[in-house]
Protein backbone atom coordinates (compact mmCIF):
# COMPACT_ATOMS: atom_id res chain seq x y z
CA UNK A 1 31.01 5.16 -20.09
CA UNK A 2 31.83 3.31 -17.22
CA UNK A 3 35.26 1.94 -16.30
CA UNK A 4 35.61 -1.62 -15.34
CA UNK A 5 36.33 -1.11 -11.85
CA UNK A 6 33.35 1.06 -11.42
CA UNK A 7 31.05 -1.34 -12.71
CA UNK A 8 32.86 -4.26 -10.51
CA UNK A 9 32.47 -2.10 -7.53
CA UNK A 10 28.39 -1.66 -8.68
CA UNK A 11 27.89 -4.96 -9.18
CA UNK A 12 29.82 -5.94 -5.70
CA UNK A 13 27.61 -3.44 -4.00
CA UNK A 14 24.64 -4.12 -5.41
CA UNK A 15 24.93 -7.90 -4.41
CA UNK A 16 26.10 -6.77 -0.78
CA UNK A 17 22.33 -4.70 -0.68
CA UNK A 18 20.87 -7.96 -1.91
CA UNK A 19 22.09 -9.91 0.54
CA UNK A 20 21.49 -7.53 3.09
CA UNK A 21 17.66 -7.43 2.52
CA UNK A 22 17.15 -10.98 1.34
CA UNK A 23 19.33 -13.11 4.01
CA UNK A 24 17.11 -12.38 7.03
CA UNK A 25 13.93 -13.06 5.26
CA UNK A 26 15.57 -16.49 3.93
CA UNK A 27 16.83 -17.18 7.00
CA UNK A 28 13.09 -17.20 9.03
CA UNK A 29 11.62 -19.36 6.33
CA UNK A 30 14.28 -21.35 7.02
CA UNK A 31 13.50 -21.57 10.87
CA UNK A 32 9.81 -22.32 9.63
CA UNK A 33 10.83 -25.61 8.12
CA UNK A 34 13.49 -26.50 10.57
CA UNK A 35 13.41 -29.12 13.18
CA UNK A 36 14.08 -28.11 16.54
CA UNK A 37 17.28 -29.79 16.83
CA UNK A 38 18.52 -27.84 13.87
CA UNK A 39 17.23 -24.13 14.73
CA UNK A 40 19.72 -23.35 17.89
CA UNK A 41 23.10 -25.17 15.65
CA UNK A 42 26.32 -22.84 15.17
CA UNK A 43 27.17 -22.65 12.80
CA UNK A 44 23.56 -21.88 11.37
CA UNK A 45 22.52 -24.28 8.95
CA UNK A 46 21.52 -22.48 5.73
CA UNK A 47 21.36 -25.17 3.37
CA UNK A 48 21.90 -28.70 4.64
CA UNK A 49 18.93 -29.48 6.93
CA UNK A 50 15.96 -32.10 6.59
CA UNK A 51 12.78 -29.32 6.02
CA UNK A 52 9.67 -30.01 8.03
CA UNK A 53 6.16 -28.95 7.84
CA UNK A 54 5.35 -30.11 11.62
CA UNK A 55 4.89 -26.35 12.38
CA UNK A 56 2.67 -24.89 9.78
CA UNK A 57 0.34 -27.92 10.27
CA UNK A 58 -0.17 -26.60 13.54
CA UNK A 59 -0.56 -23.14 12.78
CA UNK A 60 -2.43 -23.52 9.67
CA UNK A 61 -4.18 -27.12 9.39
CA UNK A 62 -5.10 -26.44 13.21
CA UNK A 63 -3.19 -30.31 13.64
CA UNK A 64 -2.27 -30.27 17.41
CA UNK A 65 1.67 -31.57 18.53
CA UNK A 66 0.54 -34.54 20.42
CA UNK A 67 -1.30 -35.84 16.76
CA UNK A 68 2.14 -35.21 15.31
CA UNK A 69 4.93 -38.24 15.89
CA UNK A 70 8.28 -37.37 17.62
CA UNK A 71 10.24 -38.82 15.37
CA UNK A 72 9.03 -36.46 12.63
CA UNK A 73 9.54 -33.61 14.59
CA UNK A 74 12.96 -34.78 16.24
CA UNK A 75 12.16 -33.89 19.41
CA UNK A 76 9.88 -34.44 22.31
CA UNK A 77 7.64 -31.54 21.85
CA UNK A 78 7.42 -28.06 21.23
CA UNK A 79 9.04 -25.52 23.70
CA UNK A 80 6.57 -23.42 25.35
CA UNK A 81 2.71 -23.66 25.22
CA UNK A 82 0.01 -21.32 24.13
CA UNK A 83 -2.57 -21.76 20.97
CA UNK A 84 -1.00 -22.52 17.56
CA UNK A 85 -3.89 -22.55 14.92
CA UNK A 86 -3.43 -19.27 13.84
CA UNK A 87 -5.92 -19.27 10.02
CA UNK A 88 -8.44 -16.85 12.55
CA UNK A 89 -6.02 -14.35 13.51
CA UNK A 90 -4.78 -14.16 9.56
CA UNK A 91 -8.29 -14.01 8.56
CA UNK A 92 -9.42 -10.82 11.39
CA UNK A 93 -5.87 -9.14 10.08
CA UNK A 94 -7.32 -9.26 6.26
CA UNK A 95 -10.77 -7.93 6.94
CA UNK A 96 -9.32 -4.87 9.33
CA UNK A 97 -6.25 -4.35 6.62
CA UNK A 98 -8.08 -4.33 3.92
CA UNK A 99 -11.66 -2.61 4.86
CA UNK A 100 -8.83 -0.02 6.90
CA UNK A 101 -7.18 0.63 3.63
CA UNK A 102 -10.26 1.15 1.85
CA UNK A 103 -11.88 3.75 3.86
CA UNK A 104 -8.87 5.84 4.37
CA UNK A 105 -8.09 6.00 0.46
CA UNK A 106 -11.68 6.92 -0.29
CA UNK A 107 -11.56 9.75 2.43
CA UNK A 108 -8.22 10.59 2.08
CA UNK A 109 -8.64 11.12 -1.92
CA UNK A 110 -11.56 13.01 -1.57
CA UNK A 111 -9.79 15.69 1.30
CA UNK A 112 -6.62 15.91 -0.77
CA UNK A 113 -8.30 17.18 -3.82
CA UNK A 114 -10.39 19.44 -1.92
CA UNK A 115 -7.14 20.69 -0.11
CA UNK A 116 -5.26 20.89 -3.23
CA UNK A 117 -7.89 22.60 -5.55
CA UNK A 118 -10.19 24.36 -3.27
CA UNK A 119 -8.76 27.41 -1.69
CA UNK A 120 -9.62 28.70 1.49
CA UNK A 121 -8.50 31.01 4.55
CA UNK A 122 -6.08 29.30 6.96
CA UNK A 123 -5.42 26.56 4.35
CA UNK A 124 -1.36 25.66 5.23
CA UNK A 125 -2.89 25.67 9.58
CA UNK A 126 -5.32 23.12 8.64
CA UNK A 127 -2.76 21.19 6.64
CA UNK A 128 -0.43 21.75 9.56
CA UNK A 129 -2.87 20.23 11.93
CA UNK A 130 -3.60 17.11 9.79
CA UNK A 131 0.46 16.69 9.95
CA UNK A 132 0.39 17.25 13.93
CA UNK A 133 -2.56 14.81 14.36
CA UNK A 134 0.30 12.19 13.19
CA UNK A 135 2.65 12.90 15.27
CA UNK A 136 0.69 12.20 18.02
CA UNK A 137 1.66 9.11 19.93
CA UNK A 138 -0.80 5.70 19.81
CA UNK A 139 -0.28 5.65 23.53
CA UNK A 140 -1.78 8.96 23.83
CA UNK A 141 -4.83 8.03 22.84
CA UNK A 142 -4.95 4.07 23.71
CA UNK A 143 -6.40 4.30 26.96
CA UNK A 144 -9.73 6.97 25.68
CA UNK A 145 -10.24 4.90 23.14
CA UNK A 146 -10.26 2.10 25.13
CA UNK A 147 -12.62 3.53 27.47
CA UNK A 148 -14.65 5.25 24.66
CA UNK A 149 -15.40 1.89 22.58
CA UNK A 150 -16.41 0.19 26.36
CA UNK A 151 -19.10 2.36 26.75
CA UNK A 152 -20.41 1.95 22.95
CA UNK A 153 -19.70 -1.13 22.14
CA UNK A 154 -16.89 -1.02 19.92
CA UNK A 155 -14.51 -2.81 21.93
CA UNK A 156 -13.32 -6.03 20.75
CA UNK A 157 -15.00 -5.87 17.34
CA UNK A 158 -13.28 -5.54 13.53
CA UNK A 159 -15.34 -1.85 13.46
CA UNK A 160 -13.67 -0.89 16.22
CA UNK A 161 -10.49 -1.50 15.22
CA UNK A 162 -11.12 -0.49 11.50
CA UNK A 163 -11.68 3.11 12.50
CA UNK A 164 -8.88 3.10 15.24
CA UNK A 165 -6.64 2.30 11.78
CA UNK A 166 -8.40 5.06 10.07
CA UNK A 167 -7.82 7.92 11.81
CA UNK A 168 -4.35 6.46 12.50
CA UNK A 169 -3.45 6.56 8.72
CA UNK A 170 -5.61 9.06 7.39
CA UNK A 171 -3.11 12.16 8.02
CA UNK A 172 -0.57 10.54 5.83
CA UNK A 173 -2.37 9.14 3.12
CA UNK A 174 -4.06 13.13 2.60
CA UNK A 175 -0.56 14.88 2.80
CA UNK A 176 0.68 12.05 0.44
CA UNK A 177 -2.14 12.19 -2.30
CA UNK A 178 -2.11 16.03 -1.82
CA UNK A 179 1.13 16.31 -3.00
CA UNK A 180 0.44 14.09 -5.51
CA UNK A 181 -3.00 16.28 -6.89
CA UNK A 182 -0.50 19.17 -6.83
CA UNK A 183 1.15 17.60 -9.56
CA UNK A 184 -1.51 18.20 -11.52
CA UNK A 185 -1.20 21.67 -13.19
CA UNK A 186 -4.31 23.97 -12.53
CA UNK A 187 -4.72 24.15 -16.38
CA UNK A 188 -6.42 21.35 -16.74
CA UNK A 189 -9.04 22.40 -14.42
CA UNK A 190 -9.51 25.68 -15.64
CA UNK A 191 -10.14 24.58 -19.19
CA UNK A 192 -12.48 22.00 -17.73
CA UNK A 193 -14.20 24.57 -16.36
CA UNK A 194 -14.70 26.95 -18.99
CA UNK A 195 -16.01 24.37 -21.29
CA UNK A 196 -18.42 23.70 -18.61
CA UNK A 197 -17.47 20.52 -16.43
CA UNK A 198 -18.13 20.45 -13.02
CA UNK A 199 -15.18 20.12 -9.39
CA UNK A 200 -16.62 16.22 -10.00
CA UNK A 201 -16.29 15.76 -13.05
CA UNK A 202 -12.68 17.12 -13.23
CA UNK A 203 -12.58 14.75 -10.31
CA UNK A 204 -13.73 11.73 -11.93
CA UNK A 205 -12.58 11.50 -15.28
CA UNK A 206 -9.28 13.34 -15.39
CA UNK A 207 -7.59 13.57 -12.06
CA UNK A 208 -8.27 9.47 -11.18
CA UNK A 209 -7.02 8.07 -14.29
CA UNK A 210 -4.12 10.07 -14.03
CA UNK A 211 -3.56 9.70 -9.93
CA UNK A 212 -3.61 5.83 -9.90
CA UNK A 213 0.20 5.73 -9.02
CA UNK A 214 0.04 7.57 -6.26
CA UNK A 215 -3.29 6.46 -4.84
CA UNK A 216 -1.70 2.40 -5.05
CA UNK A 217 1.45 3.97 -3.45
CA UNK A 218 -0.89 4.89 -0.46
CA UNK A 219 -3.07 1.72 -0.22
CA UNK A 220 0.79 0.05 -0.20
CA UNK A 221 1.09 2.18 3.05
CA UNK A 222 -1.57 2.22 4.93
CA UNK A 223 -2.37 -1.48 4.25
CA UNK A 224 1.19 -2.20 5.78
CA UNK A 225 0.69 0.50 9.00
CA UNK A 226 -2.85 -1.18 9.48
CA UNK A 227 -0.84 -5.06 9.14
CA UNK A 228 1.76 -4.32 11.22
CA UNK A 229 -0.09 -2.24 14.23
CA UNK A 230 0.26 -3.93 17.61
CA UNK A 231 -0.73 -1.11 20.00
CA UNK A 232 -4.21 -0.80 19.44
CA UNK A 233 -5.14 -4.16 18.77
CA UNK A 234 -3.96 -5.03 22.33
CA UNK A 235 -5.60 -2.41 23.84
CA UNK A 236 -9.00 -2.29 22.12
CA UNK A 237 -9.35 -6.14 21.81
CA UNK A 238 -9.76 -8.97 23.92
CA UNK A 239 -9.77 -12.99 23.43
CA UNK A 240 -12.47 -13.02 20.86
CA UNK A 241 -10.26 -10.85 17.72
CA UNK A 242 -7.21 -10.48 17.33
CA UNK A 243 -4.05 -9.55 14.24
CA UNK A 244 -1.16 -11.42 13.72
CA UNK A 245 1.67 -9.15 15.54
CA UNK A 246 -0.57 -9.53 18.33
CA UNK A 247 -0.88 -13.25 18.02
CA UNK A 248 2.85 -13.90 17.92
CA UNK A 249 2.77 -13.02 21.68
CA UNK A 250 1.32 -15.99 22.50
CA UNK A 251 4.63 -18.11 21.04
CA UNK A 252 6.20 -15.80 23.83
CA UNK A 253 5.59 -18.62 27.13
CA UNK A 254 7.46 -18.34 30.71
CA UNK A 255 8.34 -22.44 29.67
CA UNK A 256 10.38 -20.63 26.16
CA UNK A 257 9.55 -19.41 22.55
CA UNK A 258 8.17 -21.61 20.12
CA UNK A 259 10.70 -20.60 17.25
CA UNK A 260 9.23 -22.77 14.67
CA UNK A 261 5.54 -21.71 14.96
CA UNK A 262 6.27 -18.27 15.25
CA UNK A 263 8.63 -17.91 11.97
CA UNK A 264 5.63 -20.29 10.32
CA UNK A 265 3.03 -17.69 11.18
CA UNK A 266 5.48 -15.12 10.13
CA UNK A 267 6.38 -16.54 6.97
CA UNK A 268 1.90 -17.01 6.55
CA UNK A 269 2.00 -13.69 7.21
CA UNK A 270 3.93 -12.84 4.54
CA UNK A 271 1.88 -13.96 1.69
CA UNK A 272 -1.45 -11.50 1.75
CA UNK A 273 1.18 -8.74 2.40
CA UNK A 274 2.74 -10.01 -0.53
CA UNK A 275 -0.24 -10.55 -2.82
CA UNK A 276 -1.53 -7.41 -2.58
CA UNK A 277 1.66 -5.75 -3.50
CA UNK A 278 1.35 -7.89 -6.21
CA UNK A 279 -2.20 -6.51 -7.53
CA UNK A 280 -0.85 -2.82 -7.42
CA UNK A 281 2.58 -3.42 -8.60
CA UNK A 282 2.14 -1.78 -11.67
CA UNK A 283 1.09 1.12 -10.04
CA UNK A 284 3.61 1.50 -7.37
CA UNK A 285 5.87 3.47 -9.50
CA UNK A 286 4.96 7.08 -9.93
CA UNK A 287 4.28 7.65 -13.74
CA UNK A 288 6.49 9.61 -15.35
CA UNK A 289 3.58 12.37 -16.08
CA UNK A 290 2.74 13.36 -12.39
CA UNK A 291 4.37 16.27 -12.44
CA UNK A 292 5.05 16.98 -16.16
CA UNK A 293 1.39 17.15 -17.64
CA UNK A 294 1.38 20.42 -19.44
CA UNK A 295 -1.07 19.99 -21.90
CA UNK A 296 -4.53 21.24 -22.24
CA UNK A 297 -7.78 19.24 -22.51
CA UNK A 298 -11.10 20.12 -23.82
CA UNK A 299 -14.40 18.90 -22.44
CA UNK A 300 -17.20 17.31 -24.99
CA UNK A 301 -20.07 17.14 -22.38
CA UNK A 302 -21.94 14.92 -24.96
CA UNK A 303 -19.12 12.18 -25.19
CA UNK A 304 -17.90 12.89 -21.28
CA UNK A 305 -13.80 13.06 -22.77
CA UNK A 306 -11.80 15.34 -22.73
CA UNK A 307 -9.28 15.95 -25.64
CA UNK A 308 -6.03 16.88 -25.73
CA UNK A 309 -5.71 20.63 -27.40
CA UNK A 310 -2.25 20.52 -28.26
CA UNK A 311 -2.70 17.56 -30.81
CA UNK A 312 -5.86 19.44 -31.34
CA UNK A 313 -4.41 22.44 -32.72
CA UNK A 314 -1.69 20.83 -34.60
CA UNK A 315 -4.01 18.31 -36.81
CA UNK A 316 -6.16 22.09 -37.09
CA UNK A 317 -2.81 23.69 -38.32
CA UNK A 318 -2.39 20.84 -40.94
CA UNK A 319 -5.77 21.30 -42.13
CA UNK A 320 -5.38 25.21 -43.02
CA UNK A 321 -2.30 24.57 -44.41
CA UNK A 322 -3.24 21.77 -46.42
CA UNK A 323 -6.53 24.37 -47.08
CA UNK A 324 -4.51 26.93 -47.89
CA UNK A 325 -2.45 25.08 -50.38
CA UNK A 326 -5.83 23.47 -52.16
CA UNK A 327 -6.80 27.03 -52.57
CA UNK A 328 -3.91 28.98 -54.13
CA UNK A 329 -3.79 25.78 -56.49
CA UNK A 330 -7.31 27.05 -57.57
CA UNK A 331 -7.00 30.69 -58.11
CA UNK A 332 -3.25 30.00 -59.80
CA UNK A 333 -5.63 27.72 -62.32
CA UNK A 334 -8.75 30.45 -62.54
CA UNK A 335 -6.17 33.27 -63.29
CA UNK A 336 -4.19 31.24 -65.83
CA UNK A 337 -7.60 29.92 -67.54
CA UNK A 338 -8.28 33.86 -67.51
């Protein structure tokens, strides 16, 4: 049991964390809706401000600042220049997040189970030089892929940048679901095998079901790395496609920064980030039996499942015994009719 100063200390802490992580992200929505007037005040205003929508009109509804009235907006115009519809940019970071994420957790699932089952010679010095591939720096390798994709035709197009994501996040997502797979205890397999299942079918119908934690875990990643990336966007792109981090530049004038278009299309760019979290949240927490299934499973080829031995052998065990009981029962009657 806790004392009460312990839990007063939890509690104070855990509202300081809160706070920590929450404040910021409060405090750009709150720039979002702000009028100009009100973004540069000290003290901040937090709470007591008239809210606005002038600036996600313009990033979102494509409804230029001239069409909008001053008096709504408080001011005489926006500070800086540059394009403001933004709905393009969100839509070209969806299809390379998303198609990006895809492909690498296919490919990625498919080496880490080959890495973590299959054993071969110089095994660890492969797995060492998917880890060094990471820590190459993007810059390394911005400028040859630059001039690679103008010679084939990849350059400012969502393949091109799909694959640059690909390899990018590939070496972590197959050290992350490798570790993962090795969860898995080699048991399984082997009794698999014996009872005649194949590497895919062990692949298929017992290590997925049980590795959807770790493979939402990964999409989680590598849909974030592939949202957030700003290097090669810039350098493999032109005017025709481009993300949102490498949108935001263009809120960045030599007249100023337009604060309240650039927290709107940050606070837009929230919400797909968000969403998606959403649709794997139940999987983002690694189950509890990665790690601790030490049971046995038996393959009916005919049914395609595989059964659990250990309650196997226990409902067997009940049946002897319940057998065994039926049958001393008997003879104790035949020898005392006898």
């Amino acid at each position: 049991m806790y004392s009460l100063r312990t839990r007063i200390l939890r509690i104070i802490l855990a509202w300081v964390v809160t706070l920590t992580m929450v404040l910021p992200i409060y405090f750009w929505i709150t720039v979002s809706i702000k009028r100009d007037k009100d973004v540069f005040v000290l003290p901040p205003k937090l709470f007591r401000f008239e809210p606005t929508a002038d600036y996600f009109k313009a990033v979102l509804l494509d409804i230029s600042p001239d069409e909008q009235s001053i008096e709504s907006r408080g001011t005489l115009g926006f500070s800086g220049g540059g394009i403001t519809y933004m709905v393009p940019r969100l839509v070209d970071s969806i299809i390379i997040a998303v198609s990006s994420t895809i492909l690498v957790v296919t490919i990625a699932t498919l080496a880490a189970f080959a890495l973590s089952r299959i054993r071969f010679r110089a095994q660890h010095h492969f797995v060492y030089l998917i880890l060094s591939t990471r820590m190459l720096p993007p810059v390394a390798v911005a400028i040859p892929l630059f001039l690679t994709y103008k010679t084939v035709g990849l350059y400012d197009t969502h393949l091109g940048v799909i694959l640059a994501h690909t390899v990018m996040n590939i070496p972590l997502a197959v050290l992350l679901l490798k570790s993962f797979f090795d969860d898995v205890p080699l048991e399984i397999d082997e009794a698999a095998i014996i009872d005649g299942a194949t590497y895919w079918e062990i692949f298929r119908r017992i290590i997925l079901p049980t590795m959807r934690t770790g493979i939402a875990a990964t999409a989680v990643l590598c849909f974030i790395f592939s949202w957030t990336e700003f290097l090669f966007v810039l350098m493999l792109t032109a005017t025709g496609l481009k993300t949102v981090p490498v949108a935001t530049s263009a809120f960045v004038t030599s007249t100023g920064t337009q604060w309240g278009s650039l927290a709107a299309l940050g606070v837009a760019a929230l919400i797909p980030a968000f969403i998606f979290i959403l649709l794997v949240q139940k999987n983002l927490v690694r189950g509890l039996t990665m790690g601790s299934l030490k049971q046995y499973f038996r393959f009916n080829r005919r049914q395609g499942i595989f059964f659990d031995l250990n309650s196997l052998n226990s409902r067997r065990k009940n049946h002897e015994r319940k057998r065994s009981k039926t049958l001393s029962r008997k003879s104790g009657r035949q020898v005392g009719q006898g």
